[in-house]
C-alpha atoms as a PDB file:
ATOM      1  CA  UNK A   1     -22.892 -11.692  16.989  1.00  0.00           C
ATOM      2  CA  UNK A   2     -24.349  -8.480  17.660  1.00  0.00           C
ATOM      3  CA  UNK A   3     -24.621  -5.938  14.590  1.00  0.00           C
ATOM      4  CA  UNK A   4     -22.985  -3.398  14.815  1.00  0.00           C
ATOM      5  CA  UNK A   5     -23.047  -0.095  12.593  1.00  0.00           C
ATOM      6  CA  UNK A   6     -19.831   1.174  10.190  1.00  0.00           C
ATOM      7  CA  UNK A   7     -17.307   2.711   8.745  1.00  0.00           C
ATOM      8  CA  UNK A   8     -15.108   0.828   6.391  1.00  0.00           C
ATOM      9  CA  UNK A   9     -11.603   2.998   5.443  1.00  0.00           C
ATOM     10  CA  UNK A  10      -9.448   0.759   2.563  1.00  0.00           C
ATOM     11  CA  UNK A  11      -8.154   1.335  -0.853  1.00  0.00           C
ATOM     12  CA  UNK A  12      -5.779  -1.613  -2.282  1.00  0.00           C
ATOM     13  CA  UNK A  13      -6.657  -5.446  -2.690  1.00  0.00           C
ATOM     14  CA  UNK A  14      -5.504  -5.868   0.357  1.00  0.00           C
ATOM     15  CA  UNK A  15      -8.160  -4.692   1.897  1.00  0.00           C
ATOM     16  CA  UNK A  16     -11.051  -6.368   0.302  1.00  0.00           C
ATOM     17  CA  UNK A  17     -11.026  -9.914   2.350  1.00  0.00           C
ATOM     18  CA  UNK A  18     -11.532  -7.516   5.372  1.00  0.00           C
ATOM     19  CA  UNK A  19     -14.930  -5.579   4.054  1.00  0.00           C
ATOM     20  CA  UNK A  20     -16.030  -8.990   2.417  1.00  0.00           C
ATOM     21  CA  UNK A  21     -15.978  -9.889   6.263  1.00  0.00           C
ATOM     22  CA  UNK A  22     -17.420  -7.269   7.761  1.00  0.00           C
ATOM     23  CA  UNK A  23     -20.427  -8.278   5.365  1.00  0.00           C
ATOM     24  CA  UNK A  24     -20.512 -11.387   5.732  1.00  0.00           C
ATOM     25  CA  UNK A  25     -20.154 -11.303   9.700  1.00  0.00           C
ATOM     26  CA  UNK A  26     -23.836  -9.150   9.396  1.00  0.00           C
ATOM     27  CA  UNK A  27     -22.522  -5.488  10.201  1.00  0.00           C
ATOM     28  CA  UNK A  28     -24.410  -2.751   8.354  1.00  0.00           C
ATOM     29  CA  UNK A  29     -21.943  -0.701   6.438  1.00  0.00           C
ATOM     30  CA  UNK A  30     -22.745   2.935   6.789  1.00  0.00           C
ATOM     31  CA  UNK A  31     -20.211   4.081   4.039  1.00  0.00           C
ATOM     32  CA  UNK A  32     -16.976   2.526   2.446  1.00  0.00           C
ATOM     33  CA  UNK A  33     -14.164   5.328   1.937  1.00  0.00           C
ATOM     34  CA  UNK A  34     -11.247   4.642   0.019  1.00  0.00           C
ATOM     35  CA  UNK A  35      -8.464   6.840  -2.062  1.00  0.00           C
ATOM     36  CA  UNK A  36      -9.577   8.808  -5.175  1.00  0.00           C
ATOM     37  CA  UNK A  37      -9.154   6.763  -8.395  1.00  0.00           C
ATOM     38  CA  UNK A  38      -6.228   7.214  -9.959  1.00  0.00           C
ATOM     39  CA  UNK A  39      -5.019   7.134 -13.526  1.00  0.00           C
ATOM     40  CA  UNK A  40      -3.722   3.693 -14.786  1.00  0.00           C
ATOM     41  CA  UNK A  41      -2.865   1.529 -17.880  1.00  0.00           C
ATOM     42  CA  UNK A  42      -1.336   2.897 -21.333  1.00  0.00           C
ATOM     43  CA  UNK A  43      -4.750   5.331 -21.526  1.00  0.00           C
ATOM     44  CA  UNK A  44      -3.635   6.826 -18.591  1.00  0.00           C
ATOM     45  CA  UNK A  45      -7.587   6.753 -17.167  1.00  0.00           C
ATOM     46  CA  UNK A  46      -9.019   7.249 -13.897  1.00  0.00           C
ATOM     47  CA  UNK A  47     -10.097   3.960 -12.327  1.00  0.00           C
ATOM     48  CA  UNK A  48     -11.374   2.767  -8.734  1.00  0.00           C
ATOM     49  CA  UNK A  49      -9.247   1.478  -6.177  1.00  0.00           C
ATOM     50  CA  UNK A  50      -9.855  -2.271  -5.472  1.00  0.00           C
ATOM     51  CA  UNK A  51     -12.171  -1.249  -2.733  1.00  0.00           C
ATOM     52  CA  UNK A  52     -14.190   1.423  -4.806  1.00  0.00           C
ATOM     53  CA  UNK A  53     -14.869  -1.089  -7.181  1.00  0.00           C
ATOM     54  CA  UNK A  54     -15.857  -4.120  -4.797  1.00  0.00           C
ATOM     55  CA  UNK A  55     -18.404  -1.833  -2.780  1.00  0.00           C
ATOM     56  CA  UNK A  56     -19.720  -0.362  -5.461  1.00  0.00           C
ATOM     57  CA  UNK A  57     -20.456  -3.753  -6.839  1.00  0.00           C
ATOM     58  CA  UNK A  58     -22.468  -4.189  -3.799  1.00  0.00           C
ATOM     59  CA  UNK A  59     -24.404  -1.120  -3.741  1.00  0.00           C
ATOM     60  CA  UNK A  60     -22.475   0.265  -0.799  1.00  0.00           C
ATOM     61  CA  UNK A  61     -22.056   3.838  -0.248  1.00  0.00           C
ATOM     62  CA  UNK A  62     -18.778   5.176  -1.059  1.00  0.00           C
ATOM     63  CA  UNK A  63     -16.878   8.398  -0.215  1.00  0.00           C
ATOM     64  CA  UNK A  64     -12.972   9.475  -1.959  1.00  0.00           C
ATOM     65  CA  UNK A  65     -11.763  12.699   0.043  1.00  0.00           C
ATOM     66  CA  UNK A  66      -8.796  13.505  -1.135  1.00  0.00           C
ATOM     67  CA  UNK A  67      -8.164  14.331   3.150  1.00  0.00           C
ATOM     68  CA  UNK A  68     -10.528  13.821   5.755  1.00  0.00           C
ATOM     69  CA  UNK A  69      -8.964  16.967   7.431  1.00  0.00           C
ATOM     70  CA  UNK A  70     -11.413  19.414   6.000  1.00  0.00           C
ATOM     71  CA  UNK A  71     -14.451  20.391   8.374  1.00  0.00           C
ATOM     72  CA  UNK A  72     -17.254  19.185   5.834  1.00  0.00           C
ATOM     73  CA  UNK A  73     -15.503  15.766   5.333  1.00  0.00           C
ATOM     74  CA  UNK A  74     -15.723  15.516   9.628  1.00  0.00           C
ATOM     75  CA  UNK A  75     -19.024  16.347   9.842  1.00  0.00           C
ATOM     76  CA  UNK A  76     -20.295  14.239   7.710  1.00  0.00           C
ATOM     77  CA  UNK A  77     -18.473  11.101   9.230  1.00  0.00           C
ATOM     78  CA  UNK A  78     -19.289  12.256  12.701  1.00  0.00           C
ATOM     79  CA  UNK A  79     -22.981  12.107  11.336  1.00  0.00           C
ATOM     80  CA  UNK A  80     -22.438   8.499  10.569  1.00  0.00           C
ATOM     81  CA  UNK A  81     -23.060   7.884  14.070  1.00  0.00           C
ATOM     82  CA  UNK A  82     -21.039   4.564  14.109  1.00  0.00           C
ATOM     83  CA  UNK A  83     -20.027   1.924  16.317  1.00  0.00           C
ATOM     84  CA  UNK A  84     -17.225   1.790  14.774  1.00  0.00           C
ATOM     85  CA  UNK A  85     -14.662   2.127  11.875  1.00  0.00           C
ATOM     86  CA  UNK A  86     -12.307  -0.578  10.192  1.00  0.00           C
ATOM     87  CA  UNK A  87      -9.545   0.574   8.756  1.00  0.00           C
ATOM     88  CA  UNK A  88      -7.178  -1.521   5.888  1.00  0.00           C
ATOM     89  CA  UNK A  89      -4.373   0.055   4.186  1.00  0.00           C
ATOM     90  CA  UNK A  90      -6.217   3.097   3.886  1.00  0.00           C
ATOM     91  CA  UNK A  91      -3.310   5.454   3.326  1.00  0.00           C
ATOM     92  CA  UNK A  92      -4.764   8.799   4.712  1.00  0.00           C
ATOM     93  CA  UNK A  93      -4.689   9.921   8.292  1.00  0.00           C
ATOM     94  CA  UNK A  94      -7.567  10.012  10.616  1.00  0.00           C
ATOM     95  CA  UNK A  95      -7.613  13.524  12.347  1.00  0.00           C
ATOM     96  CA  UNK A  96      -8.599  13.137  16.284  1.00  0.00           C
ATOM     97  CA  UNK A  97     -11.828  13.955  15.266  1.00  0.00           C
ATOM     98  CA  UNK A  98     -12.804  11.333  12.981  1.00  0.00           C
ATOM     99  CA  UNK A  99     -11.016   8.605  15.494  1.00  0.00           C
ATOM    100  CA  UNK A 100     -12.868  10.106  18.512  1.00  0.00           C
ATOM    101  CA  UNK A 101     -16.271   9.749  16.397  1.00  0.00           C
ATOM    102  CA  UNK A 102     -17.557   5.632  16.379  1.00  0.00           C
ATOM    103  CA  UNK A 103     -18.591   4.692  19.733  1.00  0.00           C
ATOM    104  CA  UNK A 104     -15.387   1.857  20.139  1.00  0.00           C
ATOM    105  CA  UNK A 105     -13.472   4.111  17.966  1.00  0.00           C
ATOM    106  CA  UNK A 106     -11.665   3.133  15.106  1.00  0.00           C
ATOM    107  CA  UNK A 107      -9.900  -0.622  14.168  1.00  0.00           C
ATOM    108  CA  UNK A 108      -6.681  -0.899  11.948  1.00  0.00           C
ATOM    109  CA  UNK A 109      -5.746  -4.244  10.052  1.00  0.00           C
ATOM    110  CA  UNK A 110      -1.967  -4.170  10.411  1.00  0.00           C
ATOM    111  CA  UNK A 111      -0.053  -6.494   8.246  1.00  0.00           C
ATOM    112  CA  UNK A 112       2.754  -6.925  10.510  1.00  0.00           C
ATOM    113  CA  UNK A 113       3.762  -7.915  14.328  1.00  0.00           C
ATOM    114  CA  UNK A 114       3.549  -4.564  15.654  1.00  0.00           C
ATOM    115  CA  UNK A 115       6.146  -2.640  16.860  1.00  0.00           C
ATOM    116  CA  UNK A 116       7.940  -4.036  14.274  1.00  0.00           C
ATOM    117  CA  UNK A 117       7.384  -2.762  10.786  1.00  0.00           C
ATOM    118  CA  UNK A 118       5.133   0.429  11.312  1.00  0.00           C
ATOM    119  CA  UNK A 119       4.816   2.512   7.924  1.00  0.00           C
ATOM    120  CA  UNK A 120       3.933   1.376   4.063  1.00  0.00           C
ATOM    121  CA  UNK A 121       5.007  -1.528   2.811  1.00  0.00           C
ATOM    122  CA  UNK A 122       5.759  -4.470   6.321  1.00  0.00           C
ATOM    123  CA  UNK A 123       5.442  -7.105   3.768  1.00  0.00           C
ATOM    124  CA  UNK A 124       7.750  -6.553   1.517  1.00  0.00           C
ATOM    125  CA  UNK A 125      10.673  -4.994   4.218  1.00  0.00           C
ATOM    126  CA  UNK A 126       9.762  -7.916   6.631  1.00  0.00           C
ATOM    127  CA  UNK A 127      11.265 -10.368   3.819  1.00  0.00           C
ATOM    128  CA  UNK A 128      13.687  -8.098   2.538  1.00  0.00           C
ATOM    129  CA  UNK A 129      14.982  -7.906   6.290  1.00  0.00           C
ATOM    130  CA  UNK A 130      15.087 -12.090   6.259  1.00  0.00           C
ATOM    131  CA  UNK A 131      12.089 -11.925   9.478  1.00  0.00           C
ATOM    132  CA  UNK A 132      11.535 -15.319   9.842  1.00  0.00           C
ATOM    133  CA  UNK A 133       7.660 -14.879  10.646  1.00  0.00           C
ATOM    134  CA  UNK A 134       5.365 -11.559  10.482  1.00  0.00           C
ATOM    135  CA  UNK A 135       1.626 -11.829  10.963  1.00  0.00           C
ATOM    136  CA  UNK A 136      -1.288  -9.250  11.774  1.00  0.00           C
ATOM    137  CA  UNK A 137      -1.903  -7.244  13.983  1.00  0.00           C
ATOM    138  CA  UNK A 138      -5.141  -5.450  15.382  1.00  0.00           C
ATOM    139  CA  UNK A 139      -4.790  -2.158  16.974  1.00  0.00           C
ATOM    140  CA  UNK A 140      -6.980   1.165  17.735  1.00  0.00           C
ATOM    141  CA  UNK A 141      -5.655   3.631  15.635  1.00  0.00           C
ATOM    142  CA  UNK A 142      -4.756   6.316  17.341  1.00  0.00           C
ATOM    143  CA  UNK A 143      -3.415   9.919  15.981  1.00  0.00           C
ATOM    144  CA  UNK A 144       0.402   8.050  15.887  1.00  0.00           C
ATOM    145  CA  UNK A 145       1.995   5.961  12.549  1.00  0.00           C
ATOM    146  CA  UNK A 146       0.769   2.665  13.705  1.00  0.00           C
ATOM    147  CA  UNK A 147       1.105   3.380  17.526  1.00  0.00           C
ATOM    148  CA  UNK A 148      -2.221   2.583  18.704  1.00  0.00           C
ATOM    149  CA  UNK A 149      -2.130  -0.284  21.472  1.00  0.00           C
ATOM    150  CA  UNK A 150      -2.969  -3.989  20.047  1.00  0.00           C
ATOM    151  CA  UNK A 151      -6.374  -5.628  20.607  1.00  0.00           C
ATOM    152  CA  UNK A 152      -5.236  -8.837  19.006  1.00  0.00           C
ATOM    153  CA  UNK A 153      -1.858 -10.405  17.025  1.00  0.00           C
ATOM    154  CA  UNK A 154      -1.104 -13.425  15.308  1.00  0.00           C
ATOM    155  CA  UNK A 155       2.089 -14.814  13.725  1.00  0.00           C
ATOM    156  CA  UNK A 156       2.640 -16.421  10.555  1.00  0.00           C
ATOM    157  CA  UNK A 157       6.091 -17.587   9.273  1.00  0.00           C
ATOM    158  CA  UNK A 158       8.291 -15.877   6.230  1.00  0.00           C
ATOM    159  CA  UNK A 159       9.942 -19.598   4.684  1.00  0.00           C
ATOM    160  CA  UNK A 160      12.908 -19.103   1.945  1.00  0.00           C
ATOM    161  CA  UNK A 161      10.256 -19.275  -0.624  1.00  0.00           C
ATOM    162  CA  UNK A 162       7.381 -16.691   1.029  1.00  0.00           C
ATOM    163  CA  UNK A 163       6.835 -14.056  -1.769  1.00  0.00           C
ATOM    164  CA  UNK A 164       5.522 -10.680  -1.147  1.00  0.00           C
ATOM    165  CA  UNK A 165       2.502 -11.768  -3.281  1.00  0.00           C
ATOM    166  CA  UNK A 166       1.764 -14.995  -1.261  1.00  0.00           C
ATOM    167  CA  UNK A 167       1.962 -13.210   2.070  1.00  0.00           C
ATOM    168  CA  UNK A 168       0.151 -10.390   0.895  1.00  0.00           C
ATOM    169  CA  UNK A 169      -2.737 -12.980   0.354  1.00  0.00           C
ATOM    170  CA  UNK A 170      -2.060 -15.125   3.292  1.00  0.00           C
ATOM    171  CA  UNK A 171      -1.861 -11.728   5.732  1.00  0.00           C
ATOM    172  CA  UNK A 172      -5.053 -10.452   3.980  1.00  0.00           C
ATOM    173  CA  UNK A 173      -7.573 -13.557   4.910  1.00  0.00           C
ATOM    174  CA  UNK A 174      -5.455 -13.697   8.600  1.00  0.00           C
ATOM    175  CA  UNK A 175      -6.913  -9.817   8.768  1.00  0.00           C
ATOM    176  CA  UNK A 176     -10.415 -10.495   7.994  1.00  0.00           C
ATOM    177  CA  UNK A 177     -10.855 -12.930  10.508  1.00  0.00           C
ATOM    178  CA  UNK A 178      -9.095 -11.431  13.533  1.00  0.00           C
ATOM    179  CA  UNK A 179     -10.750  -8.140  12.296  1.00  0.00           C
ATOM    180  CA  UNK A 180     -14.030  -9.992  12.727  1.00  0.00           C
ATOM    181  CA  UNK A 181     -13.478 -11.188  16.074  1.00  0.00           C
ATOM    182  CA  UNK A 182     -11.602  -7.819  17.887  1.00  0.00           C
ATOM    183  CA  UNK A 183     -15.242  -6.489  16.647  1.00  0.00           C
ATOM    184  CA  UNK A 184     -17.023  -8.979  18.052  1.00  0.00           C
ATOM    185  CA  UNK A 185     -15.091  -8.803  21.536  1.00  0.00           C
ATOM    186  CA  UNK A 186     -14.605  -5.243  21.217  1.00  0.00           C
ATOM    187  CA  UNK A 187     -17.975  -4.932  21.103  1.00  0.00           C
ATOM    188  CA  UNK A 188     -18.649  -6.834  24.866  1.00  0.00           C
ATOM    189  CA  UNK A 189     -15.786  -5.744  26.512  1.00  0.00           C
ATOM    190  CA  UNK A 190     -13.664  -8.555  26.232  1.00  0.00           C
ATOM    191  CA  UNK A 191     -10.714  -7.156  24.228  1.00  0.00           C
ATOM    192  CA  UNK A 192      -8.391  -4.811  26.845  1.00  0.00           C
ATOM    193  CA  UNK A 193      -6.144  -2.929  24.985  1.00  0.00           C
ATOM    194  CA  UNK A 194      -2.360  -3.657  25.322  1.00  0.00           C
ATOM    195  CA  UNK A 195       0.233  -0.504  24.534  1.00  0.00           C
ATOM    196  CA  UNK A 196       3.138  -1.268  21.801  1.00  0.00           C
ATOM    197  CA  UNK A 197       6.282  -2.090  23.391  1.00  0.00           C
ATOM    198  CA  UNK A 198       8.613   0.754  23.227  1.00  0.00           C
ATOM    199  CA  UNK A 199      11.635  -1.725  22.099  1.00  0.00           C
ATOM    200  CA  UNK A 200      11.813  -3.509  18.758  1.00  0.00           C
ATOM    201  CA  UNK A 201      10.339  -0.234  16.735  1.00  0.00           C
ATOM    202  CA  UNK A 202      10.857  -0.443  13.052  1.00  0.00           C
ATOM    203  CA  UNK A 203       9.293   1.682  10.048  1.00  0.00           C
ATOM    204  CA  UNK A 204       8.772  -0.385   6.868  1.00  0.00           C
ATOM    205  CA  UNK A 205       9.341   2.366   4.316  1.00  0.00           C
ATOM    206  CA  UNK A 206       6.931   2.869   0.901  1.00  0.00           C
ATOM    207  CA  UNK A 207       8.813   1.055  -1.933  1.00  0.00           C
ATOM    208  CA  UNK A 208      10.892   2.694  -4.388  1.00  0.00           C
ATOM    209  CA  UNK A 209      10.494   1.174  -8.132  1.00  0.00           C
ATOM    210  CA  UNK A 210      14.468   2.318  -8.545  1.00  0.00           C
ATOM    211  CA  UNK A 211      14.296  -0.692  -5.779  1.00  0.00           C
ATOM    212  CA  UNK A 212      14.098  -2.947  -8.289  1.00  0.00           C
ATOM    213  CA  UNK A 213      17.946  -2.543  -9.938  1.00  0.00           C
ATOM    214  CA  UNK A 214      19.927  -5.838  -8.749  1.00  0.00           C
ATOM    215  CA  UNK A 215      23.199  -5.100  -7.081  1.00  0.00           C
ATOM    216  CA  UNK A 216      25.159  -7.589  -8.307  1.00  0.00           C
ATOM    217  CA  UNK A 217      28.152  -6.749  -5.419  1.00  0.00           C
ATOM    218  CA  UNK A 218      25.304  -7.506  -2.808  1.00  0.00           C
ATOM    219  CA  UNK A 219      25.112 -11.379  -1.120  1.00  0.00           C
ATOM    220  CA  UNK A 220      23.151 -13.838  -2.967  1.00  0.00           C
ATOM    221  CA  UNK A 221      20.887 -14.631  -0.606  1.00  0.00           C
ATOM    222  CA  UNK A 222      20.114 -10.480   0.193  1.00  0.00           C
ATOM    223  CA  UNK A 223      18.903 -10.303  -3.937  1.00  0.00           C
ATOM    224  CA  UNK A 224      16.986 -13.264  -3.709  1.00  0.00           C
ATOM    225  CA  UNK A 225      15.446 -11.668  -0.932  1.00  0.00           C
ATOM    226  CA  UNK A 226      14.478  -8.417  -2.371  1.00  0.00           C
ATOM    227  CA  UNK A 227      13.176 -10.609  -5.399  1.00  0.00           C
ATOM    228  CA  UNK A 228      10.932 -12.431  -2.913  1.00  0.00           C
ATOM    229  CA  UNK A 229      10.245  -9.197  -1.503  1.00  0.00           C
ATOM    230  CA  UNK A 230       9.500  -7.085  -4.681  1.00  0.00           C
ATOM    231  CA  UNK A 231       7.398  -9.576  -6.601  1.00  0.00           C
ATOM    232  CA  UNK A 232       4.517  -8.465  -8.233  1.00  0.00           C
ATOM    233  CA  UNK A 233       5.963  -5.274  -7.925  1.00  0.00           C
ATOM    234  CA  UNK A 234       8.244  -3.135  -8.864  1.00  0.00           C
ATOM    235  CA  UNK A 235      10.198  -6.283  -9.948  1.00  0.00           C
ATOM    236  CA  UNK A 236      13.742  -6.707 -10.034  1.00  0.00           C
ATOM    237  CA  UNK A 237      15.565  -6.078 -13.109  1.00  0.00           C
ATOM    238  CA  UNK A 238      19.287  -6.112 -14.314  1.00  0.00           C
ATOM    239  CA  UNK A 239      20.096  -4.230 -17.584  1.00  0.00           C
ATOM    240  CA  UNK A 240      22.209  -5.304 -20.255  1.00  0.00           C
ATOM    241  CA  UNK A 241      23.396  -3.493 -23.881  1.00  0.00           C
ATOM    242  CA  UNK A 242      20.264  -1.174 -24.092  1.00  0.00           C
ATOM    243  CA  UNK A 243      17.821  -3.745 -22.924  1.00  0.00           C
ATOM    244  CA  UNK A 244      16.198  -3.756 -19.018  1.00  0.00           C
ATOM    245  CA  UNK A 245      15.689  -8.004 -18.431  1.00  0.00           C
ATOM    246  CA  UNK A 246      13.756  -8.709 -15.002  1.00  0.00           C
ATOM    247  CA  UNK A 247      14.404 -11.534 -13.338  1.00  0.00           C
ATOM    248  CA  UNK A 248      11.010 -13.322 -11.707  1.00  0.00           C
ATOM    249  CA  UNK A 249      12.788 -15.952 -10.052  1.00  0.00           C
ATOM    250  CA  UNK A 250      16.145 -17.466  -9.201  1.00  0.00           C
ATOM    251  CA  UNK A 251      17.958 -19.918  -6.538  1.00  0.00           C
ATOM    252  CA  UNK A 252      20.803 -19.484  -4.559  1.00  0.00           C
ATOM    253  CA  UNK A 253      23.939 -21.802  -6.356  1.00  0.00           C
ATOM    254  CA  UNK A 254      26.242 -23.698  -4.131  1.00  0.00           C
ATOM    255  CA  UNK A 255      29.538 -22.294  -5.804  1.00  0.00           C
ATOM    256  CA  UNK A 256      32.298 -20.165  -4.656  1.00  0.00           C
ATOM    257  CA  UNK A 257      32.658 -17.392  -7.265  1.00  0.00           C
ATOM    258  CA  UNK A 258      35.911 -14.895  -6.251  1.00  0.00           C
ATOM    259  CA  UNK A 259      35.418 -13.028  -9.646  1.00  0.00           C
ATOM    260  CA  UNK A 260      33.822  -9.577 -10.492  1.00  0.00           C
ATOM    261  CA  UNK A 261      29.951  -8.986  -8.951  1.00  0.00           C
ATOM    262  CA  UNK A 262      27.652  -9.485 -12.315  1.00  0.00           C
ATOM    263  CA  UNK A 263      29.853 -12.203 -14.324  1.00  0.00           C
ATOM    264  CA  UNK A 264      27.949 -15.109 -15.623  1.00  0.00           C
ATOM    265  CA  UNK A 265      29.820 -18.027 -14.660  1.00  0.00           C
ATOM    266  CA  UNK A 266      28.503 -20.899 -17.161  1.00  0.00           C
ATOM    267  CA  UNK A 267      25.915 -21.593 -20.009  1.00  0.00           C
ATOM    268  CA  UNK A 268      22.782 -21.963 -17.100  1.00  0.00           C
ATOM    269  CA  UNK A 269      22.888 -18.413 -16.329  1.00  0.00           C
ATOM    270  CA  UNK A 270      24.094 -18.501 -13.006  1.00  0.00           C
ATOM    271  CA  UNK A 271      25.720 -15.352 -12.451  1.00  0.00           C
ATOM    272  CA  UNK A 272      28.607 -14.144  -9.431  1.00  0.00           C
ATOM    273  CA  UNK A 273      27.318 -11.910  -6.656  1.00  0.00           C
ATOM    274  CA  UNK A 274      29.103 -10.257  -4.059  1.00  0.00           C
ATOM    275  CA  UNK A 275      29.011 -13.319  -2.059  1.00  0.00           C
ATOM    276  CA  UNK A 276      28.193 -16.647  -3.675  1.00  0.00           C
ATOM    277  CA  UNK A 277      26.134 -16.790  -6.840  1.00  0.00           C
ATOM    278  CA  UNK A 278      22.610 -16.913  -7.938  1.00  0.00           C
ATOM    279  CA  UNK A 279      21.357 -18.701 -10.942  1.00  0.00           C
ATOM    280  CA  UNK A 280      18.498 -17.291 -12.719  1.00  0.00           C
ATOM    281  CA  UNK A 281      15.271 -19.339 -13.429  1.00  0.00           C
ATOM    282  CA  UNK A 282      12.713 -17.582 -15.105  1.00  0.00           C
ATOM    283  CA  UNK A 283      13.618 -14.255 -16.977  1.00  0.00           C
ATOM    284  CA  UNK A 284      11.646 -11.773 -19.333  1.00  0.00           C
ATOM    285  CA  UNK A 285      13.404  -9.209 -21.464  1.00  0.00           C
ATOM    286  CA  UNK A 286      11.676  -5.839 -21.977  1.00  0.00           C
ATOM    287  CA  UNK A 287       8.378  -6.294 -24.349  1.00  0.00           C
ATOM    288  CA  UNK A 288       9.182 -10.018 -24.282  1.00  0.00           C
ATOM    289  CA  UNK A 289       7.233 -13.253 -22.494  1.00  0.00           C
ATOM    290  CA  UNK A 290       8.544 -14.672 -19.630  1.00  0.00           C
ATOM    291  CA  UNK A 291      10.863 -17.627 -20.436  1.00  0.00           C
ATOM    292  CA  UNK A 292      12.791 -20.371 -18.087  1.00  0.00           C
ATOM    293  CA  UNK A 293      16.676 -20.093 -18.632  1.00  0.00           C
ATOM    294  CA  UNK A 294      17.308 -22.340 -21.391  1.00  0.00           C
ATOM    295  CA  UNK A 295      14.694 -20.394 -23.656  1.00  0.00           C
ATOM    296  CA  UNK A 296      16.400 -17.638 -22.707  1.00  0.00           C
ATOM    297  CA  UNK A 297      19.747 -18.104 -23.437  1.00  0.00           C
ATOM    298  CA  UNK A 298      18.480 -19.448 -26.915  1.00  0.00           C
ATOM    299  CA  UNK A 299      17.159 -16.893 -28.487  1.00  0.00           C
ATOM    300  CA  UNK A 300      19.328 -14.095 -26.170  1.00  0.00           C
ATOM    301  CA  UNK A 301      22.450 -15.501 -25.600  1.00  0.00           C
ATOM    302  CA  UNK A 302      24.768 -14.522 -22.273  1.00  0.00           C
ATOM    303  CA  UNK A 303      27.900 -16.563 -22.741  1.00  0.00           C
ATOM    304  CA  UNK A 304      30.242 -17.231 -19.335  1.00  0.00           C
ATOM    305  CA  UNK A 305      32.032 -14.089 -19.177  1.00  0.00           C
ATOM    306  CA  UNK A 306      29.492 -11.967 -19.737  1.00  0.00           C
ATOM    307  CA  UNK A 307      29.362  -8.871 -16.850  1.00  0.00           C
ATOM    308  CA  UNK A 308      26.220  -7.905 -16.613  1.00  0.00           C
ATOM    309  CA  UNK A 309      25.072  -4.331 -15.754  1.00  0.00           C
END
């Protein structure tokens, strides 16, 4: 594979498999940009995006513009003279300039089966939505949210147990690969761009943490859903009598209910929803550890009748 020179635009986790490949595959990276760092944890202190830290780690060069819409911040990517860029859940937008800079222009990882579920968060609203499969697309970005045309897809399914964590993972190694190859073809001329169908368009909006609340008058099989969809975060979360208690897992319970959304309806903590009922697995009260039900129950009991908020 020929080696080619550049850019590589990423700031979460996510985006880490992909660089890793671009390094291993033998491309020279001319510079690594990625969000500022941000403050985090209980001290509130600045620290490096996922990216940041990995390239640093590697003695890579690394840039944090705030924007790349500023002159200064153009010029000196222009100056890069790349063959191209790779883009990975960057989160900023690449002005016309910056796109029309690397010789084959610019790549974008795209965790999701483009048109559907263009925006911030396609893992999570692809299970949330029930999707039965998403995958990855690779596109060339152009000045559009996530309407460049594709250079390469592939599928991979959503099951009733797919969390957004294991996806996230799954989607992220998918990326690096086909990443690694559009290059490659790219590269040759073997990769003709296809334009995004103008059906099927969907925008995967960024995730609320007031997401989180269960709505106890929603179906069953909607919360487990969104508690597929929200784990590791924000988390779903019920509260009760002062106290916020998150629920990390739960399974739909073959029962007919016909009473109030948010009852528990016996002494396993399976509790009524709008339609049917879901019975809750592993729990963690507020400043608590995680426990299954029964440990639970023991040391906070939620006796049958209970309405949760």
């Amino acid at each position: 594979m020929p080696r080619l020179r550049l850019a590589f635009l990423g700031t979460p986790d996510f985006a880490v498999p992909v660089l890793a490949a671009m390094i291993e595959a033998g491309h020279e990276i001319a510079c690594v940009y990625a969000q500022p760092p941000r403050p985090a944890g209980r001290g509130q202190k600045e620290r490096p995006s996922a990216v940041q830290a990995f390239a640093e780690e590697r003695g890579l060069a690394v840039r944090t513009p705030r924007s790349l819409k500023g002159e200064a911040e153009q010029e000196a990517f222009a100056t890069l003279r790349l063959d191209a860029a790779v883009t990975a859940a960057y989160g900023l937008i690449l002005p016309k300039r910056v796109l029309d800079a690397p010789r084959l222009g610019c790549v974008n990882v795209h965790a999701s089966l483009l048109p559907r579920w263009r925006g911030a968060a396609p893992i999570q609203r692809a299970i949330m939505a029930g999707d039965r499969e998403t995958g990855i697309t690779i596109m060339r970005v152009d000045e559009g949210l996530d309407t460049g045309p594709i250079l390469l897809a592939e599928a991979v399914p959503i099951t009733c147990e797919t969390t957004a964590a294991s996806l996230h993972d799954t989607l992220s190694r998918l990326g690096a690969d086909l990443a690694v190859r559009a290059l490659a073809d790219l590269d040759v001329g073997r990769l003709t761009p296809v334009p995004q169908p103008e059906e099927g368009v969907t925008y995967a909006a960024k995730l609320e943490r007031g997401e989180g609340r269960i709505d106890w008058a929603a179906p069953a099989l909607h919360i487990k859903r969104v508690l597929r969809a929200l784990n590791p975060w924000p988390g779903v979360w019920f509260d009760y009598e002062g106290h916020r208690i998150k629920v990390l897992a739960a399974e739909i319970a073959r029962t007919g209910t016909g009473t109030t959304p948010g009852t528990v309806l016996d002494d396993r903590l399976t509790v009524a929803c709008g339609e049917g009922a879901l019975r809750l697995t592993w729990i963690q009260r507020e400043g608590k550890k995680a426990t299954d039900a029964e440990a639970f129950l023991r040391g906070y009991p939620l006796p049958a009748g209970t309405v949760l908020g």
